[in-house]
Protein backbone atom coordinates (compact mmCIF):
# COMPACT_ATOMS: atom_id res chain seq x y z
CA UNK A 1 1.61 4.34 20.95
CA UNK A 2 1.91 4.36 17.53
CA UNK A 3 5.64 2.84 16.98
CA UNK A 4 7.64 1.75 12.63
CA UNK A 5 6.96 -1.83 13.23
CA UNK A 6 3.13 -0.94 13.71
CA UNK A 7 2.09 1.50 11.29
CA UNK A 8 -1.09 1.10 9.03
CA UNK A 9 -1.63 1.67 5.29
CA UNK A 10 -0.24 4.49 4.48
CA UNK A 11 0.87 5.88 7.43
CA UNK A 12 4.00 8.07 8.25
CA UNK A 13 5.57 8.59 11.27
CA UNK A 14 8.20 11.38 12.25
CA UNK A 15 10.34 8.96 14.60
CA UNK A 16 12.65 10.93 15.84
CA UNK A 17 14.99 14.33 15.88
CA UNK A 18 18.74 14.10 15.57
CA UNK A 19 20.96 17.35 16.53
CA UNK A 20 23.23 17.08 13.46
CA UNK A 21 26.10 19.18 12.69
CA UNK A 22 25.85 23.26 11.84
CA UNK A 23 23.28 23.46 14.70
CA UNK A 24 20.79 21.91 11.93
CA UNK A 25 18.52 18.93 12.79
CA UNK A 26 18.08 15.79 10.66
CA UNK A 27 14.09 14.13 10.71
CA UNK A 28 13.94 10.26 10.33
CA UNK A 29 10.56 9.89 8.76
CA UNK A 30 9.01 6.27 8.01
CA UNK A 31 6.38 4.60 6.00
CA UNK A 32 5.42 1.52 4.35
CA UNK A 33 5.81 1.71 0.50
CA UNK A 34 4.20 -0.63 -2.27
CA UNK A 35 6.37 -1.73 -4.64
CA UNK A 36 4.95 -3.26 -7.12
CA UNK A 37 7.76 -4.79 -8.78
CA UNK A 38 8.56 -7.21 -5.65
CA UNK A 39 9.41 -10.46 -6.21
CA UNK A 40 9.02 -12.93 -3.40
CA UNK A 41 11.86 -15.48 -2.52
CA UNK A 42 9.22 -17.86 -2.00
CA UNK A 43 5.92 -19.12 -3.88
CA UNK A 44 4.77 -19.37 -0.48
CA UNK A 45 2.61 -15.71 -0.63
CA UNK A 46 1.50 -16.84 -4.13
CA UNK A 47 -0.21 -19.90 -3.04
CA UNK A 48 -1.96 -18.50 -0.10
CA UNK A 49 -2.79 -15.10 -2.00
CA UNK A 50 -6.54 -15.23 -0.90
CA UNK A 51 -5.46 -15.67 2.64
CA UNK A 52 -4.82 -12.56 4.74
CA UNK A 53 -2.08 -14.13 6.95
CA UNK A 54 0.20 -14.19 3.85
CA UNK A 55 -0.20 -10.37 2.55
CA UNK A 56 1.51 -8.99 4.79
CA UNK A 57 2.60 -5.56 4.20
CA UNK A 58 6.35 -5.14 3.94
CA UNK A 59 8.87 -2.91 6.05
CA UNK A 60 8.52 0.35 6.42
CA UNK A 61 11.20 2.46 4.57
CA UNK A 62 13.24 5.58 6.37
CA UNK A 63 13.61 9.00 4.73
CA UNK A 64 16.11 11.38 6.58
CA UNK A 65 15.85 15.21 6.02
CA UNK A 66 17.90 17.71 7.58
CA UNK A 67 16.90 21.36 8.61
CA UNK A 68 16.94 24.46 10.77
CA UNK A 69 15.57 24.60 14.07
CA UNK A 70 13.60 27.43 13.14
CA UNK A 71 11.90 26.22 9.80
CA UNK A 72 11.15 22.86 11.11
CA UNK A 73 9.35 24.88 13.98
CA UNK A 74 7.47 27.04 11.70
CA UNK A 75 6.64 23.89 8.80
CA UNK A 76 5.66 21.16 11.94
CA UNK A 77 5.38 23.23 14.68
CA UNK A 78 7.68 21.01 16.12
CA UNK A 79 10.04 22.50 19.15
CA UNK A 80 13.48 20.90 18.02
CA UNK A 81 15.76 23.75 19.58
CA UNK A 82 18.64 23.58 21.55
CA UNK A 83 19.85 19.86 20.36
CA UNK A 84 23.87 19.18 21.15
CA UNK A 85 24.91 17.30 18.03
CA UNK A 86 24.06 13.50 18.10
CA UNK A 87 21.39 14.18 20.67
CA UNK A 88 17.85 12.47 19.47
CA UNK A 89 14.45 13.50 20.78
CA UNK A 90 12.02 10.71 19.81
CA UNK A 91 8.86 12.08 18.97
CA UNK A 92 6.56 9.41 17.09
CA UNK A 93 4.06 11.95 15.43
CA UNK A 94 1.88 9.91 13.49
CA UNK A 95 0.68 11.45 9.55
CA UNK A 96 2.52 14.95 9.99
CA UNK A 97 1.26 17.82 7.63
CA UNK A 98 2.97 20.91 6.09
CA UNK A 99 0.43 23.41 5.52
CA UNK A 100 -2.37 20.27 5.67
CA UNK A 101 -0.52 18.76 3.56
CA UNK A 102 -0.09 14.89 3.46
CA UNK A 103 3.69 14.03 3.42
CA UNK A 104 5.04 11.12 1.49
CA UNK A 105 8.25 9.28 1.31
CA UNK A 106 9.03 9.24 -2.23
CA UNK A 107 11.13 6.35 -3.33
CA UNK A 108 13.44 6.29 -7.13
CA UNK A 109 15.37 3.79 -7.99
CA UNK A 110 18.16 4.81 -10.74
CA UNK A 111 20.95 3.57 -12.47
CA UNK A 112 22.95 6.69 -12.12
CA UNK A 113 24.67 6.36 -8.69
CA UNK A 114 26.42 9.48 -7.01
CA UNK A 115 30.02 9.35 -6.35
CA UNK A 116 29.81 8.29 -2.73
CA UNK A 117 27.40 5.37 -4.00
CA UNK A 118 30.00 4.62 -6.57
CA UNK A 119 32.81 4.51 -4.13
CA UNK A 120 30.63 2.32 -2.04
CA UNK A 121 28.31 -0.08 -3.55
CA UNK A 122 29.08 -2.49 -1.43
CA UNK A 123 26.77 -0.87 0.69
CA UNK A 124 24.80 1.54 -1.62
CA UNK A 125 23.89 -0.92 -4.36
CA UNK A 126 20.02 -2.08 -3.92
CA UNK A 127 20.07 -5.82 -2.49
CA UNK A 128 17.77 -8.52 -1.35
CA UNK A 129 17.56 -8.15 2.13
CA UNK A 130 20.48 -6.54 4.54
CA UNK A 131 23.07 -8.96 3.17
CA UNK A 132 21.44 -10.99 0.04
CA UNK A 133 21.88 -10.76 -3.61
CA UNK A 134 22.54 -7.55 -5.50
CA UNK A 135 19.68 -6.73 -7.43
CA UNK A 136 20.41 -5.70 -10.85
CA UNK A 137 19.06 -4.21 -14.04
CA UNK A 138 18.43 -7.05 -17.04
CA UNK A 139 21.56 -5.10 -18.19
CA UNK A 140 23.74 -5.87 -15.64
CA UNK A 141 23.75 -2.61 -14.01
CA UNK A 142 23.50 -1.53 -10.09
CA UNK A 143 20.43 0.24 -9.12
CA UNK A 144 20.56 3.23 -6.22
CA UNK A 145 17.34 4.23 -4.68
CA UNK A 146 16.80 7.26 -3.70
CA UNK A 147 14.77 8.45 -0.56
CA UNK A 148 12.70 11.70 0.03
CA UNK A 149 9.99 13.12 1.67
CA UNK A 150 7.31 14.93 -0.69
CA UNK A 151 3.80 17.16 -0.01
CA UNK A 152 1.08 15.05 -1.25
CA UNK A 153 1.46 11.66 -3.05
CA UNK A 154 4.48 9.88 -3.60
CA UNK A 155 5.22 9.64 -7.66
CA UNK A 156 7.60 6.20 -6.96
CA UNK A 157 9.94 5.33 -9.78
CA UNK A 158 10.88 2.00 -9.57
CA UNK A 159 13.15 -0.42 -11.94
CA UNK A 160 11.02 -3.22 -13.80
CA UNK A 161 12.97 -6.05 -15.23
CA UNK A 162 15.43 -6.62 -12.60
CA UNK A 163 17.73 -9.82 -11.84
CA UNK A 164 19.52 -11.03 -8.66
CA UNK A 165 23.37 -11.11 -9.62
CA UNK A 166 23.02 -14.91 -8.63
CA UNK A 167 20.65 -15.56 -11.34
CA UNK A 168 23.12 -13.91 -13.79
CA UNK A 169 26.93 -14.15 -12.78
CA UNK A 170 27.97 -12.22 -16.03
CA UNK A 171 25.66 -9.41 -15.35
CA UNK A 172 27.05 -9.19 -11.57
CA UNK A 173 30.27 -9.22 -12.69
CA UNK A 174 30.40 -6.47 -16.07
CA UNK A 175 28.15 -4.11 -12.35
CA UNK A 176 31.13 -5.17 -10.34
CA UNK A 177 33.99 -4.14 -12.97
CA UNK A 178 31.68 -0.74 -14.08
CA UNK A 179 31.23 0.27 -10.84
CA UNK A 180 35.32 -0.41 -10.29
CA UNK A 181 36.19 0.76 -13.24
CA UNK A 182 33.86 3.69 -14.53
């Protein structure tokens, strides 16, 4: 069975069905997604780059879109009626299509954060790992990404010319008091 922590290439996977509020149902969708722009925390990868072992792809990365029982039946021919809210149907459909169409999570990273991400960046604000750095723009500025699901190919935006906050304590802090301060 085909599960996150083993898909392939491109692959997407509709995990799972959540009964969500309104009598609508949220899709978690997952993929793995290049981004070029990665820096690795260690040389390690870059000394071993002609060795399989060490290019490994990375985690997959969740999209969540919500919708009507009836128009998720009719766009996946998925059955998703009759869920109580915060019931979840696993259903592990491997590459689902929309009118044979391919479906992508799209990933963009911006600058611009909505107001919930500005009244939590804590846990908004684009890291290194669950708990690590905050990554930041060479400006000093917090980066949101963004996560959809698209027909066809993904068209990624992604930040080039990042820092971790740690590298530059002035630029984490002027993030810090913008963020606090608008």
């Amino acid at each position: 069975m085909k599960t996150v922590e083993n898909l392939e290439g491109r692959e997407m996977l509709l995990v799972a069905a959540r009964g969500v509020k309104g009598g609508k149902v949220q899709l978690t969708f997952a993929q793995k997604v290049d981004n070029p722009n990665a820096r690795p925390s260690s040389i390690v990868g870059l000394l071993n780059a002609s060795d399989d072992r060490f290019n490994l792809p990375g985690k997959a990365r969740y999209a969540w879109m919500s919708g009507e029982p009836n128009d998720i039946k009719s766009a996946l021919d998925i059955d998703v009626f009759n869920m109580a809210e915060g019931e979840v149907r696993e259903l592990n459909i491997v590459d689902p299509k929309i009118q044979g169409q391919d479906l992508s999570i799209q990933i963009t990273e911006s600058t611009e954060g909505s107001e919930y991400d500005l009244a939590n960046v804590e846990t908004r604000a684009k890291r290194a790992g669950k708990d690590g750095d905050y990554i930041l723009t060479k400006d000093g500025h917090f980066i949101f990404t963004k996560t959809t699901v698209v027909l066809g190919e993904a068209k990624h935006v992604f930040i080039n010319d990042t820092v971790r906050a740690s590298e530059s304590p002035s630029a984490a802090a002027s993030a810090i008091d913008d963020a606090l301060n608008g």
